[in-house]
Protein backbone atom coordinates (compact mmCIF):
# COMPACT_ATOMS: atom_id res chain seq x y z
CA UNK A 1 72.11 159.84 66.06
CA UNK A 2 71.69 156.51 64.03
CA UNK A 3 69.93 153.58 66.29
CA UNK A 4 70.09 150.59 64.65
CA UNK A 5 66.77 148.57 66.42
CA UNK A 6 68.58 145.22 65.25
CA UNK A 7 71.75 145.42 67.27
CA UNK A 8 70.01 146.63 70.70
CA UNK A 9 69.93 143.86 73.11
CA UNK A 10 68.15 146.17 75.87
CA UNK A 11 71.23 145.59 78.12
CA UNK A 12 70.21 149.73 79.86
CA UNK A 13 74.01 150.09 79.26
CA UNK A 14 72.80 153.39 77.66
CA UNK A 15 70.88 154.31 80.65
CA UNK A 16 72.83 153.94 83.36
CA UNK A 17 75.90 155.85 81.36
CA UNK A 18 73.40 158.75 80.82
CA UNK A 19 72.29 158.43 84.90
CA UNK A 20 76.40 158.52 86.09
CA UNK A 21 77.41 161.67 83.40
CA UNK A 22 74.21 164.11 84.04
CA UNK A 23 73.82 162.71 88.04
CA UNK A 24 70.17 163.05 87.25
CA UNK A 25 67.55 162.81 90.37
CA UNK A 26 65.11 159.64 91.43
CA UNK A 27 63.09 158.73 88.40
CA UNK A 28 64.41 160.90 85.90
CA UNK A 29 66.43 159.10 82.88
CA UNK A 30 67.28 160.80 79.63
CA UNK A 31 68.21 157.80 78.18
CA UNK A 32 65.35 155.22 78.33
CA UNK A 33 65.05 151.37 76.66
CA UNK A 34 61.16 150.22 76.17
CA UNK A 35 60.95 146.48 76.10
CA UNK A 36 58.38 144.59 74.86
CA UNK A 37 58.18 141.15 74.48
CA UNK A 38 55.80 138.65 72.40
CA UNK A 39 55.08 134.95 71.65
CA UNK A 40 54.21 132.07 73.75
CA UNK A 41 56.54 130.13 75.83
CA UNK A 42 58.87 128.81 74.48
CA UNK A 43 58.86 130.89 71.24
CA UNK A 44 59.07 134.29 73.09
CA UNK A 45 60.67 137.27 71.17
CA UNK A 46 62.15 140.73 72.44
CA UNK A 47 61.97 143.96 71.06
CA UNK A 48 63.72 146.81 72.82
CA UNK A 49 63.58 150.49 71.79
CA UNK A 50 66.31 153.04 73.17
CA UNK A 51 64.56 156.69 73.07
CA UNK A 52 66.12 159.89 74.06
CA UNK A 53 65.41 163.49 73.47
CA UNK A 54 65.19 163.64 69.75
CA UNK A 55 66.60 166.83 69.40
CA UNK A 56 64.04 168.08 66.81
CA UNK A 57 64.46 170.57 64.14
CA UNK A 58 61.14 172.04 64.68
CA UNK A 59 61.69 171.42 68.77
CA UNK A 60 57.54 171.82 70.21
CA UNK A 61 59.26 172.68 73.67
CA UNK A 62 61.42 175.10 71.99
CA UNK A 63 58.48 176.73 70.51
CA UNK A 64 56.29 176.73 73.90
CA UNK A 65 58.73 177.91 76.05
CA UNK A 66 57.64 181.16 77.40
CA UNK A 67 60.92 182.33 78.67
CA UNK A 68 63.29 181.52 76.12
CA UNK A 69 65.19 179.24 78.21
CA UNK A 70 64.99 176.63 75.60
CA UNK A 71 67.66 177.39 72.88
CA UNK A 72 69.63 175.72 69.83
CA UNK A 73 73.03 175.94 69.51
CA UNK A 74 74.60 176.44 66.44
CA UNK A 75 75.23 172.63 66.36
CA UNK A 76 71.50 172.28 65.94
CA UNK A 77 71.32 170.71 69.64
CA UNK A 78 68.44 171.90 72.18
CA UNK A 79 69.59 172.83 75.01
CA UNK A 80 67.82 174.36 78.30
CA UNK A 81 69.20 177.35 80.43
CA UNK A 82 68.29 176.50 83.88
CA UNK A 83 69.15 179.95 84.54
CA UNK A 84 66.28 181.37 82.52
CA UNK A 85 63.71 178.55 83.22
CA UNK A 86 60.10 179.89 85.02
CA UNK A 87 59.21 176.23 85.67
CA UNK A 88 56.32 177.04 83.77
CA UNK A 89 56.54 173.34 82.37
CA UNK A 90 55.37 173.95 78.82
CA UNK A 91 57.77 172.35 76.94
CA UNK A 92 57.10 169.41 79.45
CA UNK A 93 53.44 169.02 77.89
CA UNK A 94 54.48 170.05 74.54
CA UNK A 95 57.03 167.42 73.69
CA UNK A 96 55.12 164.56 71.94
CA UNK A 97 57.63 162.40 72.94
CA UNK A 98 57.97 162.45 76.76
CA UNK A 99 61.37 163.65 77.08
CA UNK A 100 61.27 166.79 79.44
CA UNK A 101 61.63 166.23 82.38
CA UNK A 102 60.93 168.35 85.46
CA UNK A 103 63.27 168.83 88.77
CA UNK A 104 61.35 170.11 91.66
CA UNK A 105 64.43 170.17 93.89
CA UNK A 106 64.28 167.01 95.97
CA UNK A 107 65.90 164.38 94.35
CA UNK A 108 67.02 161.78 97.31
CA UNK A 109 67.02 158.16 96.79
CA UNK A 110 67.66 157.78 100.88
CA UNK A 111 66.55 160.70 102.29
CA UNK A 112 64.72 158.98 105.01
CA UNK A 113 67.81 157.67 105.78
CA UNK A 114 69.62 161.18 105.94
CA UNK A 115 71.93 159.80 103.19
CA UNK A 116 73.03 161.45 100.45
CA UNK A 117 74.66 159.70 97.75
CA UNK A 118 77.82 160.99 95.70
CA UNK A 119 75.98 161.63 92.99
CA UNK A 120 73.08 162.80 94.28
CA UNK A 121 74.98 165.41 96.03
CA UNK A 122 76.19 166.90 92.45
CA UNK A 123 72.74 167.43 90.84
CA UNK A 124 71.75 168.98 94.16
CA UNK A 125 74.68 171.49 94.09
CA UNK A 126 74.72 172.57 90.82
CA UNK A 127 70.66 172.06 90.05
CA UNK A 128 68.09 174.68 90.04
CA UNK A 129 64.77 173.59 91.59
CA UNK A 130 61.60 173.69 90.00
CA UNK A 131 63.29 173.73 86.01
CA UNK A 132 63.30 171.98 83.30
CA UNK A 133 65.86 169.37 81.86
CA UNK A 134 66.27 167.21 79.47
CA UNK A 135 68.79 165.19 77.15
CA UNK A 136 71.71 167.19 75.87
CA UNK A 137 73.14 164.95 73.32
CA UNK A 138 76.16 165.42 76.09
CA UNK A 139 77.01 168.31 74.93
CA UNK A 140 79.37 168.79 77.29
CA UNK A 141 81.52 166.11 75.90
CA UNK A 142 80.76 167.11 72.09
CA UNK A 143 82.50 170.45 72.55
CA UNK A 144 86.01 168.41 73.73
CA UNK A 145 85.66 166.51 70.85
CA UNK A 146 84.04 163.17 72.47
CA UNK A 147 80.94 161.54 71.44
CA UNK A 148 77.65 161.16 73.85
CA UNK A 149 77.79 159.15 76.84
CA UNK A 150 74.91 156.47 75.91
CA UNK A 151 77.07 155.81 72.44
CA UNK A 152 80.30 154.99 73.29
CA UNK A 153 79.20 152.31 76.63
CA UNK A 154 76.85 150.52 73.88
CA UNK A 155 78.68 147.32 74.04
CA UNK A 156 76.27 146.25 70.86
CA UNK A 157 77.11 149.64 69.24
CA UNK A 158 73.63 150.03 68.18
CA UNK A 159 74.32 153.73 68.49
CA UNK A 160 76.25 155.59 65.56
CA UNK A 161 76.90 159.62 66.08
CA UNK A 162 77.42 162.50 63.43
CA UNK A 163 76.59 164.67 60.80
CA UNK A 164 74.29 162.96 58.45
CA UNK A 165 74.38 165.70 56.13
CA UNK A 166 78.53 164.67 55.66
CA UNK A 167 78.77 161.91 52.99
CA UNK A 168 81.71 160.67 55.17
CA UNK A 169 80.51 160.58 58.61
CA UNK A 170 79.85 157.96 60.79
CA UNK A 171 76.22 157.09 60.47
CA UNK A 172 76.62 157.49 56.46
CA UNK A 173 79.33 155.21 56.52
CA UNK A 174 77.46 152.64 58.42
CA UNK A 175 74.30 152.88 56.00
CA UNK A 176 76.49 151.96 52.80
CA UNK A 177 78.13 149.46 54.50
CA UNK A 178 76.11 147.73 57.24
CA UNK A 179 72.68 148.41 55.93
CA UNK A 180 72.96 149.28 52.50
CA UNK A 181 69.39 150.66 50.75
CA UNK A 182 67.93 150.91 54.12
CA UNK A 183 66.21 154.56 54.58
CA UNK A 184 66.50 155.62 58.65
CA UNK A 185 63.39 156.42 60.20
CA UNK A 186 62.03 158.89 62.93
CA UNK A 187 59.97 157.67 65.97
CA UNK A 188 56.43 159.29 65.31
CA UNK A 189 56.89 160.81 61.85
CA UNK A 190 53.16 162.35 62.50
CA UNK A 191 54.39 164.77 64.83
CA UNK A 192 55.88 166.87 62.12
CA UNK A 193 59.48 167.65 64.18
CA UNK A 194 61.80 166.68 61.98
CA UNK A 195 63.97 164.94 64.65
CA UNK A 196 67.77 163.98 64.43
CA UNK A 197 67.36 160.86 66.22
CA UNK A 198 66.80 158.31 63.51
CA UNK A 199 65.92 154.30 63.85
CA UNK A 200 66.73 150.99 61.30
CA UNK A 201 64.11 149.17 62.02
């Protein structure tokens, strides 16, 4: 995934999009804008920053998962099998970039109020407590041929998808003709992953 920094506007488009397709619990969000803002009134500035799982080629939580619930698919995408995960929460401490995320099983927005809300009533169904979860690159929707969730809502398109090794995909495309000579960049290039989440600053 391509995310071109200039075109976000930090509308959480993404984020709610990724919330409604993965009916994830209270607090967790795969798809996450940081905002910061700077200058003095009235000269004040934005800068927004859309992370996600980064999908690394060397994955840390891959690596530190001691039940090998953590697994690429031939795609290159990291995936977790909920079905395997100890909860041991490894990969949870191991990913430098915060992405893991943990379900311990209670996820209620109203449960004082013995409501249960559509959605919250699908990750409670089909979740395991106590496992691990994270960003899928909606992988769900890849394999019928449609692209993530948090790309195709982004009403500043901001977010290109596909194979940056193909000369004629969508993200090359887009660097010869939007931001030609520009070189993508990875969040936290010190971290050594190699991730396929890349950013024009």
């Amino acid at each position: 995934m391509l995310i071109d920094l200039k075109r976000c506007v930090g509308c959480d488009a993404c984020t709610m999009a990724c919330k409604s397709e993965h009916a994830t619990p209270p607090g967790v969000f795969f798809a996450r804008v940081y905002r910061h803002f700077y200058g003095k009134y009235p000269n004040v500035k934005g800068f927004f920053l859309p992370v996600l799982c980064n999908q690394c080629d060397d994955a840390p939580c891959l690596k530190s998962c001691p039940s090998g619930a953590i697994y690429r698919t031939p795609e290159g995408i990291v995936l977790v099998d909920e079905e395997k995960c100890v909860g041991a929460r490894a990969c949870e401490a191991a990913c430098p970039y915060g992405h893991m995320f943990f379900f311990q099983g209670d996820g209620q927005y109203f449960k004082e109020l013995g409501y249960v809300t559509p959605l919250e009533e699908l990750h409670l169904r089909y979740r395991r407590a106590n496992t691990a979860m994270k960003c899928n690159f909606c992988y769900h929707r890849l394999k019928e041929g449609k692209e993530p969730a948090c790309v195709v809502v982004c009403p500043a398109e901001c977010r290109i998808f596909g194979d940056l090794d193909d000369p004629e995909s969508k993200p090359n495309k887009y660097l010869r003709e939007q931001r030609p000579g520009e070189q993508p960049i990875p969040i936290r290039p010190e971290a050594g992953t190699r991730p396929k989440v890349l950013y024009l600053p």
